[in-house]
N, C-alpha and C. Protein backbone atom coordinates (compact mmCIF):
# COMPACT_ATOMS: atom_id res chain seq x y z
N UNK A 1 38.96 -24.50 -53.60
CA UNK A 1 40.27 -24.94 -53.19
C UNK A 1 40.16 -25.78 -51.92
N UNK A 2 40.47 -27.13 -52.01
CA UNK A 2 40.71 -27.60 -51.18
C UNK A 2 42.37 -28.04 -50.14
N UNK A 3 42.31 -27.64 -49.04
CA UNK A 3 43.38 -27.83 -48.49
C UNK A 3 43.81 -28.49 -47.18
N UNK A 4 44.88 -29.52 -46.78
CA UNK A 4 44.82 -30.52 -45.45
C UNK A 4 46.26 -30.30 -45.25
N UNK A 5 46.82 -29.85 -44.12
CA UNK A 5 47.90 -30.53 -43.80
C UNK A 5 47.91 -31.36 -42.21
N UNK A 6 48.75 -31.70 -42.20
CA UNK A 6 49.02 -32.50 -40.35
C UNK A 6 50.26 -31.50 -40.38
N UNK A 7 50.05 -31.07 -38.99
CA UNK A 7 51.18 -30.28 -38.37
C UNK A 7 52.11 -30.71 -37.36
N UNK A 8 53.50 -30.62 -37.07
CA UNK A 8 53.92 -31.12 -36.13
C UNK A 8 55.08 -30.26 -35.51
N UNK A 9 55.61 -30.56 -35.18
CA UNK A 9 56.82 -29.97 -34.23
C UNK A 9 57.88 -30.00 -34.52
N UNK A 10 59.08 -29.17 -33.54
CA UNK A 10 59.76 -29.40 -34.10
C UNK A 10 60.89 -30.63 -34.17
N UNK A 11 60.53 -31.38 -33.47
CA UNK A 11 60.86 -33.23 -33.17
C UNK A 11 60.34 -34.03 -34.23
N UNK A 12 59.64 -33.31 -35.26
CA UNK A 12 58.85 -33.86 -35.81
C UNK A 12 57.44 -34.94 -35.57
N UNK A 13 57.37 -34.56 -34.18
CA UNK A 13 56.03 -35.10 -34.04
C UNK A 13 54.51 -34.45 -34.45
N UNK A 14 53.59 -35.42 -34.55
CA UNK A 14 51.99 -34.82 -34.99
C UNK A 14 51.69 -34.24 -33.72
N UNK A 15 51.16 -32.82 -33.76
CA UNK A 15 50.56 -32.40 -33.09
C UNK A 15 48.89 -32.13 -33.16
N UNK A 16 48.96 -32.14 -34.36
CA UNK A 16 47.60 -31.71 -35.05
C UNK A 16 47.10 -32.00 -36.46
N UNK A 17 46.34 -31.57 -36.95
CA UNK A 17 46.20 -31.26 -38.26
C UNK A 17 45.28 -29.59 -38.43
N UNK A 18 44.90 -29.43 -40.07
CA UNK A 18 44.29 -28.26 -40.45
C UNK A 18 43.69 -28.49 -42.05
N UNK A 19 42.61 -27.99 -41.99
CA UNK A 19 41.92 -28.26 -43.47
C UNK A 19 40.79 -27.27 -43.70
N UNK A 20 40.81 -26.93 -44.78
CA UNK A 20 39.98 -25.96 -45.65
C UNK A 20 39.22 -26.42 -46.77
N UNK A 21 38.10 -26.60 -46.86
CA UNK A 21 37.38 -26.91 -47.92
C UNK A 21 36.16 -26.08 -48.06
N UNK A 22 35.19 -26.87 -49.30
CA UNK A 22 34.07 -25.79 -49.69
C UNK A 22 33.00 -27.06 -49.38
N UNK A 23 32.10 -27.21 -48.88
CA UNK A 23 31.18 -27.45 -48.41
C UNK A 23 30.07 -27.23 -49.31
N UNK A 24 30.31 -27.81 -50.70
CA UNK A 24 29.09 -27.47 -51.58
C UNK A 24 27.78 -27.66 -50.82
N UNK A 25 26.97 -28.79 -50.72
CA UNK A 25 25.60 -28.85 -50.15
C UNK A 25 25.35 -27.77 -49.47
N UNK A 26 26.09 -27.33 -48.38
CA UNK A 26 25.91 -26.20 -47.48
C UNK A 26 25.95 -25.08 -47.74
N UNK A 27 26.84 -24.76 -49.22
CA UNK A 27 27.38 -23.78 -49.67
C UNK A 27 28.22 -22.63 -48.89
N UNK A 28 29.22 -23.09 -48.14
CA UNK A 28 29.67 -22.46 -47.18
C UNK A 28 31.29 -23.26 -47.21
N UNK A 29 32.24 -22.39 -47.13
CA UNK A 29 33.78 -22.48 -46.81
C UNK A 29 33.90 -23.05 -45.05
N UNK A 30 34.55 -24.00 -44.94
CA UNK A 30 34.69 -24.79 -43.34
C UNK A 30 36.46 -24.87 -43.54
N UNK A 31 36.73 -24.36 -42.57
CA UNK A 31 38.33 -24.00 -41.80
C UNK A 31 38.25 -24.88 -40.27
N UNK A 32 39.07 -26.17 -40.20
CA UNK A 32 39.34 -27.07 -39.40
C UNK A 32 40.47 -26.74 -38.46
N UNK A 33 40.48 -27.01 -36.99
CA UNK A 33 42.12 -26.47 -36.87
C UNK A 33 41.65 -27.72 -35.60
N UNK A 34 42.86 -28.31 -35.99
CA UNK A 34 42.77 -29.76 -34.51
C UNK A 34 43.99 -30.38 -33.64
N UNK A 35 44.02 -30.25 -32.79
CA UNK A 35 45.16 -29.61 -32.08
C UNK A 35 45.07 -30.83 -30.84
N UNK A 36 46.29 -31.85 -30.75
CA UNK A 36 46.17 -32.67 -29.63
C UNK A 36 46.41 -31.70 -28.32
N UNK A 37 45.34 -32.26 -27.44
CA UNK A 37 44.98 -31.50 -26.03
C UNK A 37 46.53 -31.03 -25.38
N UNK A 38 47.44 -32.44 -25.47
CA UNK A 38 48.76 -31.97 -24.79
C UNK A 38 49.82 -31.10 -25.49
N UNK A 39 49.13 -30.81 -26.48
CA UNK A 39 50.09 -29.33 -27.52
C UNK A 39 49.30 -28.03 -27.63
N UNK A 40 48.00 -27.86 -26.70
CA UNK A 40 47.45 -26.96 -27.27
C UNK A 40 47.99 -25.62 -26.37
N UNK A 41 47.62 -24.30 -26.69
CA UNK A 41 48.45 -23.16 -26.09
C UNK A 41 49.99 -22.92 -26.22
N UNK A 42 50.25 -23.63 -27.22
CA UNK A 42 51.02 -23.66 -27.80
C UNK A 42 52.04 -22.87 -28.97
N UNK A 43 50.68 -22.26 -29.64
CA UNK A 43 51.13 -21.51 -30.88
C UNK A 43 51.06 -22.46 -32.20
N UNK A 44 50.77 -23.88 -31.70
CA UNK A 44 50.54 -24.35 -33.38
C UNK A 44 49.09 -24.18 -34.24
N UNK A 45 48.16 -23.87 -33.38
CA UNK A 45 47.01 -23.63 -33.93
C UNK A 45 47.40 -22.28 -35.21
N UNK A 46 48.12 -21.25 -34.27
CA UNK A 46 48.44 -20.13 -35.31
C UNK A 46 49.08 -20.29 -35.85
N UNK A 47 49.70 -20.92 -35.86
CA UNK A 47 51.04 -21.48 -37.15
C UNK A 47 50.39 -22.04 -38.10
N UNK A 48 49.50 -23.26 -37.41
CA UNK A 48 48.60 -23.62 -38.47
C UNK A 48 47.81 -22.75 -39.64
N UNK A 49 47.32 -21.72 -38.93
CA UNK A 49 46.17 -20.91 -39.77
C UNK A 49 47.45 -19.76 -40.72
N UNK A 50 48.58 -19.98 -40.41
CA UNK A 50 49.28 -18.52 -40.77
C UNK A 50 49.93 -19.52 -42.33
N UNK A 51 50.06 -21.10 -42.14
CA UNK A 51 50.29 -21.78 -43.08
C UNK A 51 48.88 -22.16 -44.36
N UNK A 52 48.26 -22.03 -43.77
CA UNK A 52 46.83 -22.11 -44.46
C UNK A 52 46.62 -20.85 -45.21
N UNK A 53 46.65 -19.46 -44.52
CA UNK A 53 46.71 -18.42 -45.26
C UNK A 53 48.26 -18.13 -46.37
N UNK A 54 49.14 -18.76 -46.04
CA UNK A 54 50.00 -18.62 -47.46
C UNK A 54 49.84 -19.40 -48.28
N UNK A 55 49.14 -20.92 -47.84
CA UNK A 55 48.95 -21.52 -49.28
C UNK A 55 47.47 -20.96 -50.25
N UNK A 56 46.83 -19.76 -49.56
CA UNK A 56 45.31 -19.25 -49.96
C UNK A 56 46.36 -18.64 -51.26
N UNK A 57 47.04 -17.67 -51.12
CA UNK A 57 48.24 -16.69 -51.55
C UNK A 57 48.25 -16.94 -53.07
């Protein structure tokens, strides 16, 4: 399962993005979480990952 979103606010601006994929060659699952410096501590990182885990669901 592959998965990407861009995250933003609630202004609707980009704050970030987040992505999940499978890493065949490596054989290993990679979880991305990227977060512009002036939004971070924020709570979108976990928002991010809490949206990532309902689309796993």
């Amino acid at each position: 399962m592959d998965f990407y979103r861009y995250l933003q606010n609630e202004e609707k601006e980009y704050v970030g993005e987040i992505a999940y994929h499978y890493d065949e060659p490596r054989d290993i699952y990679i979880c991305d979480v990227i977060i512009l410096a002036k939004y971070r501590n924020r709570g979108y990182g976990s928002e991010g990952i809490k949206l990532l885990c309902q689309a796993v669901k």
